[in-house]
C-alpha atoms as a PDB file:
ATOM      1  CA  UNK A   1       0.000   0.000   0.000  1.00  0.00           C
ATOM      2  CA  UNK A   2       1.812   3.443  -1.085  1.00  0.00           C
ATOM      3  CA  UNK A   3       2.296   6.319   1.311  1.00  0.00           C
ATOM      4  CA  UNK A   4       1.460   9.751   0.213  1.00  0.00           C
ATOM      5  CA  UNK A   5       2.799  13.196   0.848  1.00  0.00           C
ATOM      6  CA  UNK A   6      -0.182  15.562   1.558  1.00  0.00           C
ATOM      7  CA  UNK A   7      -0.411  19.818   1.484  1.00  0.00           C
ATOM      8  CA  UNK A   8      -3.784  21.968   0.991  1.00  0.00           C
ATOM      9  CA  UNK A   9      -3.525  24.404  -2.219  1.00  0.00           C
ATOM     10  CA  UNK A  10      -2.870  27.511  -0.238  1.00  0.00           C
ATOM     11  CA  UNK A  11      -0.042  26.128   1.503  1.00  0.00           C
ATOM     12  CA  UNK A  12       3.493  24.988  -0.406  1.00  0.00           C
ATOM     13  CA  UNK A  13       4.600  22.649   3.087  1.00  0.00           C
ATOM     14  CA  UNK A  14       4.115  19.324   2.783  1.00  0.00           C
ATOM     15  CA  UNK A  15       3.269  16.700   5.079  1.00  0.00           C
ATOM     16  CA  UNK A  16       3.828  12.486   5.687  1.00  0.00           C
ATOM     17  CA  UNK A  17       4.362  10.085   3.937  1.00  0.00           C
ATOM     18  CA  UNK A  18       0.795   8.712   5.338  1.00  0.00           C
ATOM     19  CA  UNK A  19      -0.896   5.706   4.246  1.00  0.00           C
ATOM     20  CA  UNK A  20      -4.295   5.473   3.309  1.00  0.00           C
ATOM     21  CA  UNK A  21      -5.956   4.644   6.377  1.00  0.00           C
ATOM     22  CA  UNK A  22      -3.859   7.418   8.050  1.00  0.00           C
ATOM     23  CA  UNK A  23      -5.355  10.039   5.481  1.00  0.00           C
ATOM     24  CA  UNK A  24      -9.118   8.569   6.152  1.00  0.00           C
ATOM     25  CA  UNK A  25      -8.470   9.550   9.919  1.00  0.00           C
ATOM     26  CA  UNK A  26      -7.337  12.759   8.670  1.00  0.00           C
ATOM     27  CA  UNK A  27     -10.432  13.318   6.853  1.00  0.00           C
ATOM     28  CA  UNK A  28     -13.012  12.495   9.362  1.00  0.00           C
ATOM     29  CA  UNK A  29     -11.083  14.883  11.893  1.00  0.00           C
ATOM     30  CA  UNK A  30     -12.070  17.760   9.384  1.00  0.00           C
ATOM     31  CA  UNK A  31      -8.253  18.240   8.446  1.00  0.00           C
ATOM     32  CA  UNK A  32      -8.699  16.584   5.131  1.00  0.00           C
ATOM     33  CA  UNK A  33     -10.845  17.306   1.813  1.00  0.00           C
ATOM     34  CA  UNK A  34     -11.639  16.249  -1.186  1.00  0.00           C
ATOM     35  CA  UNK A  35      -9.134  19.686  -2.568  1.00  0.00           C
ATOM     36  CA  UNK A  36      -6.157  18.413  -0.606  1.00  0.00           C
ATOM     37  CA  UNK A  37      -3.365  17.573  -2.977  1.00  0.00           C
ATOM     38  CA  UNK A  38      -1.405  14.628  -2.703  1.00  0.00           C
ATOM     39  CA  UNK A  39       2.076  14.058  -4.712  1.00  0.00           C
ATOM     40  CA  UNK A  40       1.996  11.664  -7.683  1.00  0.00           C
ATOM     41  CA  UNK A  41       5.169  10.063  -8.757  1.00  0.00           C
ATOM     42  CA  UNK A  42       4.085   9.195 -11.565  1.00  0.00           C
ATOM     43  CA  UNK A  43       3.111  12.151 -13.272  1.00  0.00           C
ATOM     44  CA  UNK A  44       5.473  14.074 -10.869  1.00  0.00           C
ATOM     45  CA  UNK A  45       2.762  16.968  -9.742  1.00  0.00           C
ATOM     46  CA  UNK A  46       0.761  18.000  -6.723  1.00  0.00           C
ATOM     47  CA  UNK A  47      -3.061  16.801  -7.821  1.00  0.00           C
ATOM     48  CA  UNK A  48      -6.584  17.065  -5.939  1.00  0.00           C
ATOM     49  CA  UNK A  49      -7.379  13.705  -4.038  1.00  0.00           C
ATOM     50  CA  UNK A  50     -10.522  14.118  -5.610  1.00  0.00           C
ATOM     51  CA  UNK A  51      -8.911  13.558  -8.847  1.00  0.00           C
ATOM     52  CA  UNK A  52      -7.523  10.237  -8.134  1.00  0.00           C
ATOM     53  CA  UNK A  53     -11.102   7.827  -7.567  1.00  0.00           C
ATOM     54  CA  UNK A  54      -9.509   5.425  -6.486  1.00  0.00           C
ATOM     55  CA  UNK A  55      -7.688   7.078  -3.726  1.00  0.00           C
ATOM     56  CA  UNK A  56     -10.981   9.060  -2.936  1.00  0.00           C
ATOM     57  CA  UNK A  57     -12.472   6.434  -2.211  1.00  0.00           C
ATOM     58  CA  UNK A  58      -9.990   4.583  -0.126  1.00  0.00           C
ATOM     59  CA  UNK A  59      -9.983   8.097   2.095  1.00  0.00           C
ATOM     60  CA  UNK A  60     -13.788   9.542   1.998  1.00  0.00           C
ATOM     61  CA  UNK A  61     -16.015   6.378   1.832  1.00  0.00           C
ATOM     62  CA  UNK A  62     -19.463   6.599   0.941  1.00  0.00           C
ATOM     63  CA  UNK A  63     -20.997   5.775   4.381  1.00  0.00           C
ATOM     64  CA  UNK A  64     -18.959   8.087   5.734  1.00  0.00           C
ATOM     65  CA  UNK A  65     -19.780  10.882   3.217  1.00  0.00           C
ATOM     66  CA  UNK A  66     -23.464   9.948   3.643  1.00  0.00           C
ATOM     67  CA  UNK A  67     -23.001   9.963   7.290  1.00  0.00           C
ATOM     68  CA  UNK A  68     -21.524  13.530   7.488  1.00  0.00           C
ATOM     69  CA  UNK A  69     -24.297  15.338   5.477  1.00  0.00           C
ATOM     70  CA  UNK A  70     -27.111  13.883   7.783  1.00  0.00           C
ATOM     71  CA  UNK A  71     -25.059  14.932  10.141  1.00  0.00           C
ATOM     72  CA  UNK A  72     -23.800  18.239   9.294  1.00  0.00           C
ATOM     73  CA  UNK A  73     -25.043  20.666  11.516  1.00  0.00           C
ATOM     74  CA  UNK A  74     -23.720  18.286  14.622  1.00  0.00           C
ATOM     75  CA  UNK A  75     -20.042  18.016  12.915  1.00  0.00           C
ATOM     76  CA  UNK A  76     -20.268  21.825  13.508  1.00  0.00           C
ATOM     77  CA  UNK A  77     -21.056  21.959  16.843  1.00  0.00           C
ATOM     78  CA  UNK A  78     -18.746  18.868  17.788  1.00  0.00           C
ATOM     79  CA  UNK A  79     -15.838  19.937  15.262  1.00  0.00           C
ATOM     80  CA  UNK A  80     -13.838  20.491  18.499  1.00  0.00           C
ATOM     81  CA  UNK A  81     -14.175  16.881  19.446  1.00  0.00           C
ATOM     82  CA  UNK A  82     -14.030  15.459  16.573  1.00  0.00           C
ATOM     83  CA  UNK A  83     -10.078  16.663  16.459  1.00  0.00           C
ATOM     84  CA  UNK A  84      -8.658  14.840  19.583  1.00  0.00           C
ATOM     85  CA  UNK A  85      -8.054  11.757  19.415  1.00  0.00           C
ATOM     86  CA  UNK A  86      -9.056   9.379  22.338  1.00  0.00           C
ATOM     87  CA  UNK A  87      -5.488  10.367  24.403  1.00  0.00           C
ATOM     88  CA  UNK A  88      -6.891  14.097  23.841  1.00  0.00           C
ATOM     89  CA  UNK A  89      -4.442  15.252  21.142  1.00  0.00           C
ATOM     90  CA  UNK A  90      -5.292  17.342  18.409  1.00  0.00           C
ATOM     91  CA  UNK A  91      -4.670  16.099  14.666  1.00  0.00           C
ATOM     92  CA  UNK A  92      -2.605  18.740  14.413  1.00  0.00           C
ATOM     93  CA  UNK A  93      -0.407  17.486  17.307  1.00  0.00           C
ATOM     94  CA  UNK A  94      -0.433  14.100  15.749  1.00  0.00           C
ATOM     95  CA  UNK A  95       0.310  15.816  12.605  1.00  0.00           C
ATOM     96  CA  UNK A  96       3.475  17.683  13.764  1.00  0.00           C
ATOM     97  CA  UNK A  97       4.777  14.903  15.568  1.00  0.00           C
ATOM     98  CA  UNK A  98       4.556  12.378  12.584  1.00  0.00           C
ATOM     99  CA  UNK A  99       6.744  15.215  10.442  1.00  0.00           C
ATOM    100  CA  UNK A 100       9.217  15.399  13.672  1.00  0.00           C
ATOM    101  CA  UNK A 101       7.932  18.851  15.069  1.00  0.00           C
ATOM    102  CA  UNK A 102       7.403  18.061  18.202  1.00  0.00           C
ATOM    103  CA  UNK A 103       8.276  21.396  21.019  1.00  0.00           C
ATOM    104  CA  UNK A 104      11.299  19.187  22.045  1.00  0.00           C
ATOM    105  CA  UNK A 105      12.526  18.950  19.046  1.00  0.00           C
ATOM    106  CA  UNK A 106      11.798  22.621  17.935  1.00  0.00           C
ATOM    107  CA  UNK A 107      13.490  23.691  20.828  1.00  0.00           C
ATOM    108  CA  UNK A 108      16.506  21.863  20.527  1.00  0.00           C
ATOM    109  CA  UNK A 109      16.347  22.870  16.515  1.00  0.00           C
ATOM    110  CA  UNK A 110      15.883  26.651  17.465  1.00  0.00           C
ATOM    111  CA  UNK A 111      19.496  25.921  20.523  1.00  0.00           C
ATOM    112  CA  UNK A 112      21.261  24.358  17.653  1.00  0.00           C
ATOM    113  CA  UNK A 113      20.381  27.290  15.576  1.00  0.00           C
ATOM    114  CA  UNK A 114      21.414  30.297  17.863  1.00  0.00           C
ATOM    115  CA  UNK A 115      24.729  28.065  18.637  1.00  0.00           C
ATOM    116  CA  UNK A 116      25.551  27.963  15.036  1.00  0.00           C
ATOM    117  CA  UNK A 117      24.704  31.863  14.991  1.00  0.00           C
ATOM    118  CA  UNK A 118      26.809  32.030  17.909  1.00  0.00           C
ATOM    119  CA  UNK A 119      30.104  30.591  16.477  1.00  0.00           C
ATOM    120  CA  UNK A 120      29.945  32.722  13.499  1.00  0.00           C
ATOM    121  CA  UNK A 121      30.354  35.765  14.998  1.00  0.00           C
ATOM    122  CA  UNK A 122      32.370  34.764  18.169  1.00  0.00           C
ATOM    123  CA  UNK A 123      36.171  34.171  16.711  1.00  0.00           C
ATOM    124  CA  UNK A 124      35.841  37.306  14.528  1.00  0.00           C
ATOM    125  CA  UNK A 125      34.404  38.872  17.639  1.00  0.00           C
ATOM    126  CA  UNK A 126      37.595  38.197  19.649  1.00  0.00           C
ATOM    127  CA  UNK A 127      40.016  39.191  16.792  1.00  0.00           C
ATOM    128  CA  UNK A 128      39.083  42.250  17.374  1.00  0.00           C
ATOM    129  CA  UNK A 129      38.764  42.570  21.049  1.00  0.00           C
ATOM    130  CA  UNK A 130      42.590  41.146  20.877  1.00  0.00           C
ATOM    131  CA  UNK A 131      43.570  43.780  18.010  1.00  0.00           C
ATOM    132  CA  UNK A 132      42.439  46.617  20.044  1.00  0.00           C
ATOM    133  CA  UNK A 133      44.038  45.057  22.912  1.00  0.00           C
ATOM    134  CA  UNK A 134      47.392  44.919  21.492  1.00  0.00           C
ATOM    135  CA  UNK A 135      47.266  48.903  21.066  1.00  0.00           C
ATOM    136  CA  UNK A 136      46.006  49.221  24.180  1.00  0.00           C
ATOM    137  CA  UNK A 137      49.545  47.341  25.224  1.00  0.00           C
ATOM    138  CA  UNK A 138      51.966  47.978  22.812  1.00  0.00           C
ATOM    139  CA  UNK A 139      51.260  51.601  21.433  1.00  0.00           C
ATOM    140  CA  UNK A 140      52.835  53.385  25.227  1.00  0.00           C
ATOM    141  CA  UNK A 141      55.776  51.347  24.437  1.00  0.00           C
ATOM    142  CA  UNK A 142      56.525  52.491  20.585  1.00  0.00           C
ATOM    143  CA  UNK A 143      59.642  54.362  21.347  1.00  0.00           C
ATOM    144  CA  UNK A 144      60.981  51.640  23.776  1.00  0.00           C
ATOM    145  CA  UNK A 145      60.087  48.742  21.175  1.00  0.00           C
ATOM    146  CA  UNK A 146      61.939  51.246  17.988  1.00  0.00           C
ATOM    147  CA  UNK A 147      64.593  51.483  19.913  1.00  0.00           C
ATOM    148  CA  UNK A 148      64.631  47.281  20.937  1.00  0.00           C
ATOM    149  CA  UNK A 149      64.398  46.894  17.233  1.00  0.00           C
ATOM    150  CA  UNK A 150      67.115  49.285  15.837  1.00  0.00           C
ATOM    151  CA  UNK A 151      69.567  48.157  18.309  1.00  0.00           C
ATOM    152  CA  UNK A 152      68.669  44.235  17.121  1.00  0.00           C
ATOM    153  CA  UNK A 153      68.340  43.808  21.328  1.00  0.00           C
ATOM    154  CA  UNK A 154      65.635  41.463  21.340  1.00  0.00           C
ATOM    155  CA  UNK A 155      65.957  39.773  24.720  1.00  0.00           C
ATOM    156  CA  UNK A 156      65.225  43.308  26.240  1.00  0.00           C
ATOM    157  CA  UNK A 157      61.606  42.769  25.431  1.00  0.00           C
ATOM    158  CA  UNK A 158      61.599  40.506  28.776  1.00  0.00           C
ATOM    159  CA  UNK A 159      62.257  43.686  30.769  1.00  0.00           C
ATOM    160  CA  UNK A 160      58.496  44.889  29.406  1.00  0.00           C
ATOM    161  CA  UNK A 161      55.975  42.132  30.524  1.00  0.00           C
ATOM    162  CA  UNK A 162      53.100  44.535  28.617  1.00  0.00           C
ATOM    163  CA  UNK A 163      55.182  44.815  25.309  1.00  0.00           C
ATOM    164  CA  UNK A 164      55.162  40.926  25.273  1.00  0.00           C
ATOM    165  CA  UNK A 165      51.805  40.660  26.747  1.00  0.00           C
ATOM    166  CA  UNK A 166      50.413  42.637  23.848  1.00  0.00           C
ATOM    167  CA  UNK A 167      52.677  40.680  21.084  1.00  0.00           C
ATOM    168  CA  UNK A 168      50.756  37.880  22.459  1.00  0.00           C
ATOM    169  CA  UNK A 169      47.046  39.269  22.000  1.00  0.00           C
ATOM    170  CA  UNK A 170      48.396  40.460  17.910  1.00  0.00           C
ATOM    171  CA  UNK A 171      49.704  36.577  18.176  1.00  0.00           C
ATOM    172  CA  UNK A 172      45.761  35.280  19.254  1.00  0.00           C
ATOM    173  CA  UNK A 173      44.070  37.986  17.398  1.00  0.00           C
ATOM    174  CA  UNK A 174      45.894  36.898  13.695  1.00  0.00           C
ATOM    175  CA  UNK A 175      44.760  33.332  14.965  1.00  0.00           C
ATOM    176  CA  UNK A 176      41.214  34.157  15.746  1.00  0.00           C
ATOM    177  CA  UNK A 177      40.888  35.766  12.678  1.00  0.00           C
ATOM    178  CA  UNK A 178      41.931  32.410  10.951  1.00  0.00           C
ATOM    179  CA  UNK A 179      39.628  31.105  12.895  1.00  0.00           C
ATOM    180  CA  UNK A 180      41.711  28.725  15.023  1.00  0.00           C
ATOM    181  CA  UNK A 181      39.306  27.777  17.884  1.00  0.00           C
ATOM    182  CA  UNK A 182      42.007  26.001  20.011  1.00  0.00           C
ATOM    183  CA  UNK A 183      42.917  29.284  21.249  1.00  0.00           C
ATOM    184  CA  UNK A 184      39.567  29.843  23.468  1.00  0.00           C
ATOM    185  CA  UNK A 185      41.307  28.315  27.072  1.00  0.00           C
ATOM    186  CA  UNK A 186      44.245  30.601  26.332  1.00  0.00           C
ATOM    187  CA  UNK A 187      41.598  33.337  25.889  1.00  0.00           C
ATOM    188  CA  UNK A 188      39.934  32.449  28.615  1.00  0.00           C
ATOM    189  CA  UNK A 189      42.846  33.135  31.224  1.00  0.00           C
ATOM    190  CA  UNK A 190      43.360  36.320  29.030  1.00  0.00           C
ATOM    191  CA  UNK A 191      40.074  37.478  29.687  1.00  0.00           C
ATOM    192  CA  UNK A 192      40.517  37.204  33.771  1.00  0.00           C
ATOM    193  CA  UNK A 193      43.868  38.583  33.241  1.00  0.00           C
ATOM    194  CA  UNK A 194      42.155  41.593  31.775  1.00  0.00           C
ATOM    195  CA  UNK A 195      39.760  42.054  34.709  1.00  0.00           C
ATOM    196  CA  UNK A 196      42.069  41.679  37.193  1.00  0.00           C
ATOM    197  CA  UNK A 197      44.352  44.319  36.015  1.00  0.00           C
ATOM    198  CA  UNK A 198      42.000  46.421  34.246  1.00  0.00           C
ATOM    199  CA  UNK A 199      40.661  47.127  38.087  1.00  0.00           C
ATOM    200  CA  UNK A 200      44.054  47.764  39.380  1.00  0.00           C
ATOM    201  CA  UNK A 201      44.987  50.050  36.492  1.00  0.00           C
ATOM    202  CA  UNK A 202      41.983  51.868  37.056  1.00  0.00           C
ATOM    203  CA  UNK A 203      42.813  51.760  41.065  1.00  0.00           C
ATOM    204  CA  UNK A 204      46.354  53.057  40.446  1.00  0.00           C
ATOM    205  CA  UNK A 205      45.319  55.709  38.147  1.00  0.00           C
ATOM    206  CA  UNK A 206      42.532  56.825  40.848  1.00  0.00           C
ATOM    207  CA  UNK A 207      39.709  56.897  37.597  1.00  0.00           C
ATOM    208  CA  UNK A 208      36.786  54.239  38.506  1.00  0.00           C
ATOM    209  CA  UNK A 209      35.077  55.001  35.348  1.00  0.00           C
ATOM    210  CA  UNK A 210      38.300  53.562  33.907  1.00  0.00           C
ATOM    211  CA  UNK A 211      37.805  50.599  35.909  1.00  0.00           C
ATOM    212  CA  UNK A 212      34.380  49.320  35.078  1.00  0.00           C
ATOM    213  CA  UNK A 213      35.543  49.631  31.299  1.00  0.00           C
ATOM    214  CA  UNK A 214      38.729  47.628  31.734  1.00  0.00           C
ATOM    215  CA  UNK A 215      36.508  45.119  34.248  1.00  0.00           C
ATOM    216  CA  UNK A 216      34.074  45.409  30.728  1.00  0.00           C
ATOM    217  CA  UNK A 217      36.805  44.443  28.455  1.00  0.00           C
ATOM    218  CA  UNK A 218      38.157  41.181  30.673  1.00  0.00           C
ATOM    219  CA  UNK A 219      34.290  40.406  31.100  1.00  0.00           C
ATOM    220  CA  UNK A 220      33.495  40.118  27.270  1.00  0.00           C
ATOM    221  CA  UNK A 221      36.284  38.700  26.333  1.00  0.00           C
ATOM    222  CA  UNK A 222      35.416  35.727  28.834  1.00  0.00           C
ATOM    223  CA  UNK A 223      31.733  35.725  28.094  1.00  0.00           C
ATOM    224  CA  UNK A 224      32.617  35.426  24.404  1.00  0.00           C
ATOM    225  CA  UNK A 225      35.269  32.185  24.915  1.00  0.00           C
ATOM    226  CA  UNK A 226      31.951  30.542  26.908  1.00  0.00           C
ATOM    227  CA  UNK A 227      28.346  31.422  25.448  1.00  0.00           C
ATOM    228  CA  UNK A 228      26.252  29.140  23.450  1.00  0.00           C
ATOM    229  CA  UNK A 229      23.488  31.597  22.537  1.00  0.00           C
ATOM    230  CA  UNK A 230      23.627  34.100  20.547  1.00  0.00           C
ATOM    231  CA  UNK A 231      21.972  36.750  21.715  1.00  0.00           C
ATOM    232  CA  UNK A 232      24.410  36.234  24.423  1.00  0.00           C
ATOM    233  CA  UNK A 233      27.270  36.187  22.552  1.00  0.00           C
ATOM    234  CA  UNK A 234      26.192  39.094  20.195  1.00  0.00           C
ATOM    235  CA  UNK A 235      26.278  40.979  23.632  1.00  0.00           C
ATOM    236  CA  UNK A 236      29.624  39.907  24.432  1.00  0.00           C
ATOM    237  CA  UNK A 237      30.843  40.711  21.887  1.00  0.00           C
ATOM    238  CA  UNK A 238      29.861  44.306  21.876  1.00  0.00           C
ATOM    239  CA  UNK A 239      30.839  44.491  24.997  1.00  0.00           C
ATOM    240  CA  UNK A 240      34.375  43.603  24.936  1.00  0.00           C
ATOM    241  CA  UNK A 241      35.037  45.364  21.118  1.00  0.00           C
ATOM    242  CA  UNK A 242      33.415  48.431  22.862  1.00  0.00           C
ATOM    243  CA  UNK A 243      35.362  48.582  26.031  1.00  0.00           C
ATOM    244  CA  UNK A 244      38.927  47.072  24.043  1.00  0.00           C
ATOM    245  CA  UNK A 245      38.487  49.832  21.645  1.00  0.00           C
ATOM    246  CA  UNK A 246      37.756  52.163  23.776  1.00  0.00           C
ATOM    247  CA  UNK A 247      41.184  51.485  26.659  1.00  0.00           C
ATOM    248  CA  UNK A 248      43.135  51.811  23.041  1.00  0.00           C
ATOM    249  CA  UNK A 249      42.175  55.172  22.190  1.00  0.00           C
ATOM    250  CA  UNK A 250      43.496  55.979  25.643  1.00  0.00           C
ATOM    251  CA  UNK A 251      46.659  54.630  24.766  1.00  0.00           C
ATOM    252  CA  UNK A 252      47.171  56.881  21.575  1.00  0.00           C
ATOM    253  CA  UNK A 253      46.288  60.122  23.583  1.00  0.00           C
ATOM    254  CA  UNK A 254      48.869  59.291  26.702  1.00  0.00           C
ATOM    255  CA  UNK A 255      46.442  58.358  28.930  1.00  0.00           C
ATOM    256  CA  UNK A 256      48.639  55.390  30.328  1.00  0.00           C
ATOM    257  CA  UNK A 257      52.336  57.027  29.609  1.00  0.00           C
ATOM    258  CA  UNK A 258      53.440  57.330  32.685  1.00  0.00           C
ATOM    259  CA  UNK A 259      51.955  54.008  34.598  1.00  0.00           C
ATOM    260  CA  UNK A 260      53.597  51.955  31.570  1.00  0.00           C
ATOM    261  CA  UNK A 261      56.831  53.388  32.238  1.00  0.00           C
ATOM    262  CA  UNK A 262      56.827  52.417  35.939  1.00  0.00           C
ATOM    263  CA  UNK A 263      56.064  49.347  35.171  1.00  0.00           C
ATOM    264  CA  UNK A 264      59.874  47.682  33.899  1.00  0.00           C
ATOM    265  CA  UNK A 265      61.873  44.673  35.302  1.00  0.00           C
ATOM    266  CA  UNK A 266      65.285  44.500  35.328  1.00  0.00           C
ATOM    267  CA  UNK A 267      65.615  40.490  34.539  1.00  0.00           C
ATOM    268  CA  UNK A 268      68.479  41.459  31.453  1.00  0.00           C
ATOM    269  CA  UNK A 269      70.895  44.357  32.177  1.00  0.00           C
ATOM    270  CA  UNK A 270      70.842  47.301  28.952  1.00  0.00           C
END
């Protein structure tokens, strides 16, 4: 006995496959007619059950059509009942949970979903945030790092823990851009790093507006290396690009000049 995909004219979504006797229980619920289309193979084409007399009759019987004119006026008044079936589901319910669309498996269709939207945008996300933290780092240093450079004294950089602290964020930035993933635990530990001296920056400095920015920048870069929805993510996101961005405009205008400078180890001798 074939199995038949079903759809009403004004709708292009399908449903089934459903055999026969499935389709007959459709069409004493009221959720089938004589219009409904079916799929035929053969002739490759959406066509009216009616059509196909065979068919018809397999689905609408004759004592059943006979019985539903007599009875007209009560189908009306019991239409209600007449779609649940004895377990008090509707056809409908029957209907999305034969084609899989059950609220279970919508739900974890729509988590899949906003994870998938969620990865997109998260690497590219914390290429960014790690750009603009590298300037944040590296641009109070330029004269100490030209210097390093024209002199060809590399192992100086050691005495700066923020000039290589900020090679390392270009490093994971370039990475994340490339989308290497692997880097996320590394990021992680980045991001805490960032909150935890983001506050004492902004303690040192006396500016606690400057603190809740850099405690903004360690928090979305963590928040981004963690969340599985988007609209979480998305947030992240902006937050940490926002508050990055915003401690490396602070670094072109001087803001952090002189607590940079104060900050140098003497592990190799000039």
């Amino acid at each position: 006995m074939p199995d038949y995909y079903i759809r009403t004219p004004e709708q292009n979504e399908s449903r089934g496959p459903f055999d026969p006797m499935k389709l007959q229980t459709l069409g004493e619920a009221g959720q089938l007619t004589e219009n409904s289309l079916y799929y035929d193979e053969t002739k490759e084409e959406w066509v009216p059950i009616a059509l196909n007399k065979e068919l018809c009759a397999q689905v609408f019987p004759e004592r059943e059509s006979l019985k539903l004119k007599i009875n007209k006026s009560k189908k009306e008044i019991d239409q209600q009942e007449a779609q649940k079936d004895p377990g008090g589901h509707s056809v409908e319910a029957m209907l999305d949970a034969a084609d899989g669309n059950t609220a279970e498996k919508k739900a974890l269709r729509h988590k899949k979903e906003s994870f998938n939207k969620a990865v997109s945008v998260s690497a590219t996300g914390l290429g960014f945030m790690m750009m603009a933290s590298s300037i944040f780092l590296l641009y109070p240093h330029f004269e100490v790092i030209r210097v390093i450079f024209d002199e060809s004294n590399y192992a100086n950089l050691i005495n700066f823990p923020f000039i290589l602290l900020g090679l390392l964020d270009f490093v994971l930035g370039i990475l994340l851009f490339l989308s290497v993933t692997e880097v996320y635990p590394i990021l992680r530990g980045r991001g805490m790093l960032t909150l935890g001296f983001g506050v004492y920056v902004g303690w040192a400095l006396t500016d606690p507006i400057l603190t809740v920015i850099a405690a903004a920048a360690g928090v979305g870069i963590f928040l981004a290396t963690i969340s599985k929805r988007y609209s979480i993510m998305l947030l992240s996101v902006i937050l940490g690009i926002a508050a990055n961005s915003f401690l490396a405009y602070l670094a072109t205008v001087g803001r952090f000049n002189d607590f940079f400078q104060s900050i140098v180890f003497q592990i190799i001798a000039n």
